[in-house]
Structures are given as structure tokens and as C-alpha cells.
Protein backbone atom coordinates (compact mmCIF):
# COMPACT_ATOMS: atom_id res chain seq x y z
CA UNK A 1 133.37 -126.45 -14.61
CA UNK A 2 130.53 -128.72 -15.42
CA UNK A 3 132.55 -131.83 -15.33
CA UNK A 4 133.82 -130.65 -11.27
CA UNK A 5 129.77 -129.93 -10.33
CA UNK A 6 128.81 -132.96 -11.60
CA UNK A 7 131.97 -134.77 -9.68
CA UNK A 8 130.73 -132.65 -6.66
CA UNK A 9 127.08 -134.06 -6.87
CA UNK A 10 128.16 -137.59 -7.39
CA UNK A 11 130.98 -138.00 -4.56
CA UNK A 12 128.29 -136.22 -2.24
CA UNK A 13 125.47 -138.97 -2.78
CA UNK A 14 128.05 -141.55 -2.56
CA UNK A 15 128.91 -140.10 0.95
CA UNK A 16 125.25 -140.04 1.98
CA UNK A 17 124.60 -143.51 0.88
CA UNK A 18 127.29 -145.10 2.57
CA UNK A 19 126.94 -143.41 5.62
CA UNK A 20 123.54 -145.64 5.72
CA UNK A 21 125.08 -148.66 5.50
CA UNK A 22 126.09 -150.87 8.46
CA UNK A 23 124.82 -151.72 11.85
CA UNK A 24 122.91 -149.71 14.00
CA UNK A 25 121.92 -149.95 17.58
CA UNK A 26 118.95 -148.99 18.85
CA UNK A 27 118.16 -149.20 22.59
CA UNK A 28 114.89 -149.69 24.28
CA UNK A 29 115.42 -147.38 27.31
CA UNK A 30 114.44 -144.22 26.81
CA UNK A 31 117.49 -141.60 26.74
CA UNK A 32 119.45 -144.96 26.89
CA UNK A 33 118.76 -144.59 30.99
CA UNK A 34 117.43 -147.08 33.33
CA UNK A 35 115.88 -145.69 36.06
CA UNK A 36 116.62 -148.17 39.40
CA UNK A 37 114.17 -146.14 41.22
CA UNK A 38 114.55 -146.29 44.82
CA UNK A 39 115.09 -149.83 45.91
CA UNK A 40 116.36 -152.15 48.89
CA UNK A 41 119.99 -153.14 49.52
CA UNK A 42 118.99 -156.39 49.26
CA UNK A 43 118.06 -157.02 45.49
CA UNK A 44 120.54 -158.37 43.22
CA UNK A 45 121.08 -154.96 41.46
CA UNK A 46 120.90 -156.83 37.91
CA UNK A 47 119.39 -154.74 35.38
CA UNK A 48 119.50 -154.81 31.33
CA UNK A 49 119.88 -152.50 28.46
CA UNK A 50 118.00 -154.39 25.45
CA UNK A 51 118.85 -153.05 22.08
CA UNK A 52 117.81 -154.27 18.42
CA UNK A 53 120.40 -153.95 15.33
CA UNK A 54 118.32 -151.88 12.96
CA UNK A 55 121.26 -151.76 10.78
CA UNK A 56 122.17 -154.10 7.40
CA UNK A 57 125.33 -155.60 8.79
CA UNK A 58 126.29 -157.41 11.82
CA UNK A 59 126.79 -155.29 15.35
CA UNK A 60 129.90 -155.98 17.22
CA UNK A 61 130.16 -155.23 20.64
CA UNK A 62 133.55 -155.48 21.28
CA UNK A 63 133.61 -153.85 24.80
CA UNK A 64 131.76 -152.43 27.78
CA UNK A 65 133.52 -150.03 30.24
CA UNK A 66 132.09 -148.59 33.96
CA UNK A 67 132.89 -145.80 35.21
CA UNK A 68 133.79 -147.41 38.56
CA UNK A 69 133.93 -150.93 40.43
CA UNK A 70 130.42 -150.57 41.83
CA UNK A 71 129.09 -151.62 38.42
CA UNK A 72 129.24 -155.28 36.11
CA UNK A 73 128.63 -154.76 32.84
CA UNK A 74 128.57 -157.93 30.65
CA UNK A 75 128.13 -157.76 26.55
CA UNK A 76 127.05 -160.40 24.01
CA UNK A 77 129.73 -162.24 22.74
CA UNK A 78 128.49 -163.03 19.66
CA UNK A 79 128.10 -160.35 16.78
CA UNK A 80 124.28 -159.30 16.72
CA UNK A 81 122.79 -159.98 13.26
CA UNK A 82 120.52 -157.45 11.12
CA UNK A 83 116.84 -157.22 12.69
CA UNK A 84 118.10 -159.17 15.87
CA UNK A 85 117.49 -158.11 19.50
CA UNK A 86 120.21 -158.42 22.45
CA UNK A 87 121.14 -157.16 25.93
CA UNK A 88 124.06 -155.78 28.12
CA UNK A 89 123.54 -156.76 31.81
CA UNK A 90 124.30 -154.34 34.26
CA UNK A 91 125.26 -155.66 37.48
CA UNK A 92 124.83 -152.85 40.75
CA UNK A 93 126.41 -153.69 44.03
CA UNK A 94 123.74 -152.18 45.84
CA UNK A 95 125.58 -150.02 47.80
CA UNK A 96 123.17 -146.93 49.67
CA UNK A 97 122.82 -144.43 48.45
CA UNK A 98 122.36 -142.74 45.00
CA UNK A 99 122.95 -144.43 41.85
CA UNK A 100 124.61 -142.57 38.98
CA UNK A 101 126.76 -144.26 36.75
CA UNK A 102 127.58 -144.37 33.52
CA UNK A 103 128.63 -147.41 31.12
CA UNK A 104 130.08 -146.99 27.65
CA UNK A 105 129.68 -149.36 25.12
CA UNK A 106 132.02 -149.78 22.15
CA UNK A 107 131.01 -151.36 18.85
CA UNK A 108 130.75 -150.73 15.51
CA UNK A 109 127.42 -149.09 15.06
CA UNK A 110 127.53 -146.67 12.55
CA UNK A 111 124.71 -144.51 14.35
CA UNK A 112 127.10 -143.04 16.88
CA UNK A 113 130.36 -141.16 16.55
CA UNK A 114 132.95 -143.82 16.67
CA UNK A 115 130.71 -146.56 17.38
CA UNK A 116 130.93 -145.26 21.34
CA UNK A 117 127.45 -145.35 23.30
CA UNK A 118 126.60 -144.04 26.55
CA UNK A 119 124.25 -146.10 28.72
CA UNK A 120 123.48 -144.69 32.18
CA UNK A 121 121.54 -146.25 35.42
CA UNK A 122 120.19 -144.28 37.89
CA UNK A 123 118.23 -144.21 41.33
CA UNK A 124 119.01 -144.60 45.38
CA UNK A 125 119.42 -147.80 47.08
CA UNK A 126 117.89 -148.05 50.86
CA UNK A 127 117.92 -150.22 53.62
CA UNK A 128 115.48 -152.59 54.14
């Protein structure tokens, strides 16, 4: 009995410790949400989500999905090394009306379930 708590203990701390380990991504908009506000049709619509590795191990974006073909999302293609900052660019096409959309970024941050982020913009485009 001894021998299985003390099995127990040691297979749970080697669980916590490893969960630790590995990249992390941490972005610099708050809720992970930019907020367009309400702007004119005619800006280029170009925003970006800036994010630092806070993990111990390279981050690996390997892909960026929209929810719809009113929004460009473009990812680093280079892994993102330990302590390093980056960006996704988030292209809007500007057209009127509100802005809600959501982008999904996949990578191997071990900070979110299955590496899978959600980053969301938000706001109203107007005429001039």
C-alpha cells in the first residue's frame, strides 16, 4: 500500500511538471479582442494581434483560420523562440457595417487545449 501512495505522489508531480514545459502564448489584447471601433470604409482594415512566447520551447504557428472571406489572417512563418515577441495580421475588407469575426489560431502552445486560440476583432465600419 505504501509502495502504490508513494507511486501515486510521484507520477502526479511528474504530470504537473511537465504540463509546465513548452511554449506558451501570451497575447497583448485584452480578452485576445481587438476592438476596430467605428471606422471609415476607406482604411486599409489591417490590424495585429502581438503575442510573446512566455514558454521554454519554441511556438509554432502552424495555421490561422477565419471564419469567413471578409477576413486575411497571415501568421509568422518562422517558429517563435522562448522570450520572443511576434504578430498575426489581420486583414478586414472594410465592408459596412458591424465587425464580428473570429480567427483561430493553431500552434503548439501548451497554454490552451490543443494548442487552438481564439482571436476575435470587433467594431462597425462607416462611410466616409
Amino acid at each position: 500500500m505504501k509502495k502504490t501512495i508513494t507511486l501515486l505522489t510521484l507520477i502526479l508531480f511528474s504530470s504537473i511538471g511537465l504540463a509546465q514545459n513548452g511554449p506558451k502564448i501570451n497575447f497583448e489584447a485584452p480578452d485576445n479582442t481587438i476592438d476596430y471601433g467605428r471606422v471609415k470604409n476607406t482604411e486599409n482594415g489591417v490590424r495585429d494581434f502581438v503575442f510573446t512566447n512566455t514558454g521554454n520551447a519554441p511556438l509554432v504557428i502552424t495555421n490561422v483560420l477565419s471564419t469567413n472571406g471578409c477576413t486575411f489572417p497571415y501568421k509568422p512563418t518562422e517558429p517563435v523562440m522562448p522570450g520572443k515577441t511576434s504578430r498575426i495580421s489581420v486583414k478586414y475588407n472594410m465592408t459596412l457595417g458591424p465587425i464580428r469575426k473570429t480567427i483561430t489560431v493553431e500552434s503548439n502552445a501548451v497554454n490552451y487545449e490543443g494548442g487552438r486560440i481564439a482571436l476575435k476583432i470587433k467594431g462597425e465600419v462607416v462611410t466616409d
